[in-house]
Structure formats: C-alpha cells, structure tokens
C-alpha atoms as a PDB file:
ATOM      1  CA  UNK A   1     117.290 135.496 185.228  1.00  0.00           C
ATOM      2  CA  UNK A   2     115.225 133.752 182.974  1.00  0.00           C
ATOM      3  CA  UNK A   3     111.622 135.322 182.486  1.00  0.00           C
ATOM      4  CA  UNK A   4     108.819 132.769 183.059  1.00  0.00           C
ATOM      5  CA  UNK A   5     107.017 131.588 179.748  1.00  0.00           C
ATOM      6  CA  UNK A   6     104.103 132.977 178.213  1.00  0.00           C
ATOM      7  CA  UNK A   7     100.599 131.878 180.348  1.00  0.00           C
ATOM      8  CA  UNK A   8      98.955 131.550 176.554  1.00  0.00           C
ATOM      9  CA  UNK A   9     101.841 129.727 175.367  1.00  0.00           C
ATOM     10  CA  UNK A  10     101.379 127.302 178.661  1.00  0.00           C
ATOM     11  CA  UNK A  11      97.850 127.317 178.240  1.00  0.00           C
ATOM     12  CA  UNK A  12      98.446 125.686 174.345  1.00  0.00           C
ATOM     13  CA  UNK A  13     100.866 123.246 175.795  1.00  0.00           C
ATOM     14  CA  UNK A  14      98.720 122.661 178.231  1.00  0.00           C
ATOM     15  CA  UNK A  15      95.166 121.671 175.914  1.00  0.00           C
ATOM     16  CA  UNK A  16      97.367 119.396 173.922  1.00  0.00           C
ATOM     17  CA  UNK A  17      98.883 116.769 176.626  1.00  0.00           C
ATOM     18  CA  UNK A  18      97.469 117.226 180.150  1.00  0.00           C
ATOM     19  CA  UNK A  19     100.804 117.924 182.564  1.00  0.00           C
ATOM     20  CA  UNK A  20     102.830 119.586 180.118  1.00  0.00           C
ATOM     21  CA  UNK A  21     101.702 122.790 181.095  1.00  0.00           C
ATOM     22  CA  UNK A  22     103.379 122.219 184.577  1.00  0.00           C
ATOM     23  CA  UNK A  23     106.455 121.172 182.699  1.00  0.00           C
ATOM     24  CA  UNK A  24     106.410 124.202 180.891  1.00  0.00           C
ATOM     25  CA  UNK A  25     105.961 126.036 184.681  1.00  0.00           C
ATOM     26  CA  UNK A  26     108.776 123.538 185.875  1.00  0.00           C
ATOM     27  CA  UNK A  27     106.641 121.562 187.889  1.00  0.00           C
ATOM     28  CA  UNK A  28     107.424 118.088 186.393  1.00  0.00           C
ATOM     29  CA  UNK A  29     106.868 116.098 189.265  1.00  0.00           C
ATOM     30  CA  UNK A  30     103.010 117.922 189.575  1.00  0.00           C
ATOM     31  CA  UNK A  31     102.567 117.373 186.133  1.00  0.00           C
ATOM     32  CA  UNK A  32     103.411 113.522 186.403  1.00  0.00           C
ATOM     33  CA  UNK A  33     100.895 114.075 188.942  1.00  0.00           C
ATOM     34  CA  UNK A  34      97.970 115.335 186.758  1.00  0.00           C
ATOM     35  CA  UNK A  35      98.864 112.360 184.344  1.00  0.00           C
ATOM     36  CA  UNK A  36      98.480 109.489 186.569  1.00  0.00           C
ATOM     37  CA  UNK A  37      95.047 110.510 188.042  1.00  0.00           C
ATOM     38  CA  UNK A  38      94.072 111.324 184.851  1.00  0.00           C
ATOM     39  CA  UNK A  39      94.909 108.003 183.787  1.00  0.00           C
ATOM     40  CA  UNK A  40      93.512 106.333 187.014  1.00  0.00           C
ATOM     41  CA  UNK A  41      90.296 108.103 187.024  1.00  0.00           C
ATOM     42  CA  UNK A  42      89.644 108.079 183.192  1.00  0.00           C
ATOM     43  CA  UNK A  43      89.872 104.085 183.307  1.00  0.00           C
ATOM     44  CA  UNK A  44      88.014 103.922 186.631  1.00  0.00           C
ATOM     45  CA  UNK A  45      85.168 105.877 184.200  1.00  0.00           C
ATOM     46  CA  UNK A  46      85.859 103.192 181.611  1.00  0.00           C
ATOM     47  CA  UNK A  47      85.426 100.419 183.395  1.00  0.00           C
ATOM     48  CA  UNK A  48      82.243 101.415 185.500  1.00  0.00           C
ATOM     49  CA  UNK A  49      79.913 103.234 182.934  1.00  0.00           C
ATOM     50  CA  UNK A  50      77.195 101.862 181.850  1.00  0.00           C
ATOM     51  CA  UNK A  51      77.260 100.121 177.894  1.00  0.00           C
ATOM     52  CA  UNK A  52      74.982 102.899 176.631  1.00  0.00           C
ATOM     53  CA  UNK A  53      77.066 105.720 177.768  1.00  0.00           C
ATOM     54  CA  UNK A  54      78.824 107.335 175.073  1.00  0.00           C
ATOM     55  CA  UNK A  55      82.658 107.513 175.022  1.00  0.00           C
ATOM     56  CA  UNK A  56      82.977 111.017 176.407  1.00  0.00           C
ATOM     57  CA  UNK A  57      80.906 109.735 179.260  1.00  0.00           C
ATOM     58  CA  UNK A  58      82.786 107.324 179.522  1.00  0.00           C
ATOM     59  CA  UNK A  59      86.514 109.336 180.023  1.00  0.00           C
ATOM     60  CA  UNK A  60      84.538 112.068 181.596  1.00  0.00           C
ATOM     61  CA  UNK A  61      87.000 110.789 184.835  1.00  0.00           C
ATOM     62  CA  UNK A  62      90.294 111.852 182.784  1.00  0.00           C
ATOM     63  CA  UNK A  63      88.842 114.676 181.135  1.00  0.00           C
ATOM     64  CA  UNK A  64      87.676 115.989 184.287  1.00  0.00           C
ATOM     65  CA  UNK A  65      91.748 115.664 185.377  1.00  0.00           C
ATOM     66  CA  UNK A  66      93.065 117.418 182.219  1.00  0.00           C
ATOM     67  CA  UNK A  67      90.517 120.681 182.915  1.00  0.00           C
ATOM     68  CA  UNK A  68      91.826 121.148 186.561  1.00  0.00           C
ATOM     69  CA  UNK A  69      95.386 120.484 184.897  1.00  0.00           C
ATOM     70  CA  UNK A  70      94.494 123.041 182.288  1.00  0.00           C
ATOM     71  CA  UNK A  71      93.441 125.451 184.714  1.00  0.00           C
ATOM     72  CA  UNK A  72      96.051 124.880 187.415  1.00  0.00           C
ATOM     73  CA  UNK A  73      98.921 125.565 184.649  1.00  0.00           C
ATOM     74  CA  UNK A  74      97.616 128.487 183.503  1.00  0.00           C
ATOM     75  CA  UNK A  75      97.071 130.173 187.019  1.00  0.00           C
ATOM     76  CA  UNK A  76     100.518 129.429 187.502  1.00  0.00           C
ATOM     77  CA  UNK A  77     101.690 130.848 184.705  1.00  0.00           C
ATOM     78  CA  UNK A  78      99.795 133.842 185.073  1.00  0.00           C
ATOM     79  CA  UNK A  79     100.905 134.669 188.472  1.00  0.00           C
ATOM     80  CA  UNK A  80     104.595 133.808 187.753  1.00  0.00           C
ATOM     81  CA  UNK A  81     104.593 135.889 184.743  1.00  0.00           C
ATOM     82  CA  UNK A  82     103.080 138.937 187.200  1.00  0.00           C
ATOM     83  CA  UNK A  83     105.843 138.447 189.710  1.00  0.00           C
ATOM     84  CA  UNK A  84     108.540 138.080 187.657  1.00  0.00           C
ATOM     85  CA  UNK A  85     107.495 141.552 185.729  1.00  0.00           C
ATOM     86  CA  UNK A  86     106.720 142.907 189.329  1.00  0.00           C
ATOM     87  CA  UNK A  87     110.405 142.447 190.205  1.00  0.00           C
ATOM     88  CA  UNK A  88     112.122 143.419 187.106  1.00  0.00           C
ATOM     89  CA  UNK A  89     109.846 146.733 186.806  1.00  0.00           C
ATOM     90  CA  UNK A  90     112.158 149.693 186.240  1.00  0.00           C
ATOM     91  CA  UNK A  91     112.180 151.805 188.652  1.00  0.00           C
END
C-alpha cells in the first residue's frame, strides 16, 4: 500500500491553490468544496464592502475559505500520515 503524502508537502500544495491540498489527501470532491465557497464568499465580500475598504478587505470572505482549507488539509494529512506509520510499524 501506498504511504500517504508528506503533511508539509500538502501543506505547500495547499498555500498555493486552496483545495489542492484535499486532492493531494484524495478528497477531490471536498476540495471542489473549499473552492466554490471560497469563490462564493470571496465575491459576496466583493460585492458588499464598502468603496474605502482595501482589497484584502475586500476578499477577506475567500481568504477566510482558503485558511480553514489550509488547515483542514494539513490535519488530514497529519493524522493519515500517523496511521498509516501506526500500521506499518515493525513489530
């Protein structure tokens, strides 16, 4: 059996696209997940901030999404990673 990847390598996947760290944990489908609120809540952000709010302000929505992402894949990764070496320990 294939050993899990690396949680740092996930966690670099995972601060350069939000939802590729699940992909990387083979979680596509929660990953897709990750993407579209990020999407919906970053341009529900856009749209309702005030003019004088600066930009980061104004994605805070979607960059709010990509940090719970971030931290959800590398959990993930962590605790596969710990069960996997768990259960091929020698003995």
């Amino acid at each position: 059996m294939k050993p899990p990847p690396n949680p740092h390598l996930v966690l670099a996947v995972a601060l350069l696209l939000p939802g590729m760290g699940q992909v990387l944990n083979r979680q596509p489908v929660r990953g897709l997940i990750f993407v579209c609120f990020a999407v919906l809540l970053g341009g529900f952000t856009l749209k309702t901030a005030a003019a004088d709010v600066s930009f980061v302000g104004k994605v805070s929505g979607a960059l709010f999404v990509w940090a719970m992402a971030l931290l959800d894949a590398y959990r993930t990764a962590r605790i596969r990673r710990a069960v996997w070496d768990h259960r091929n320990a020698p003995r």
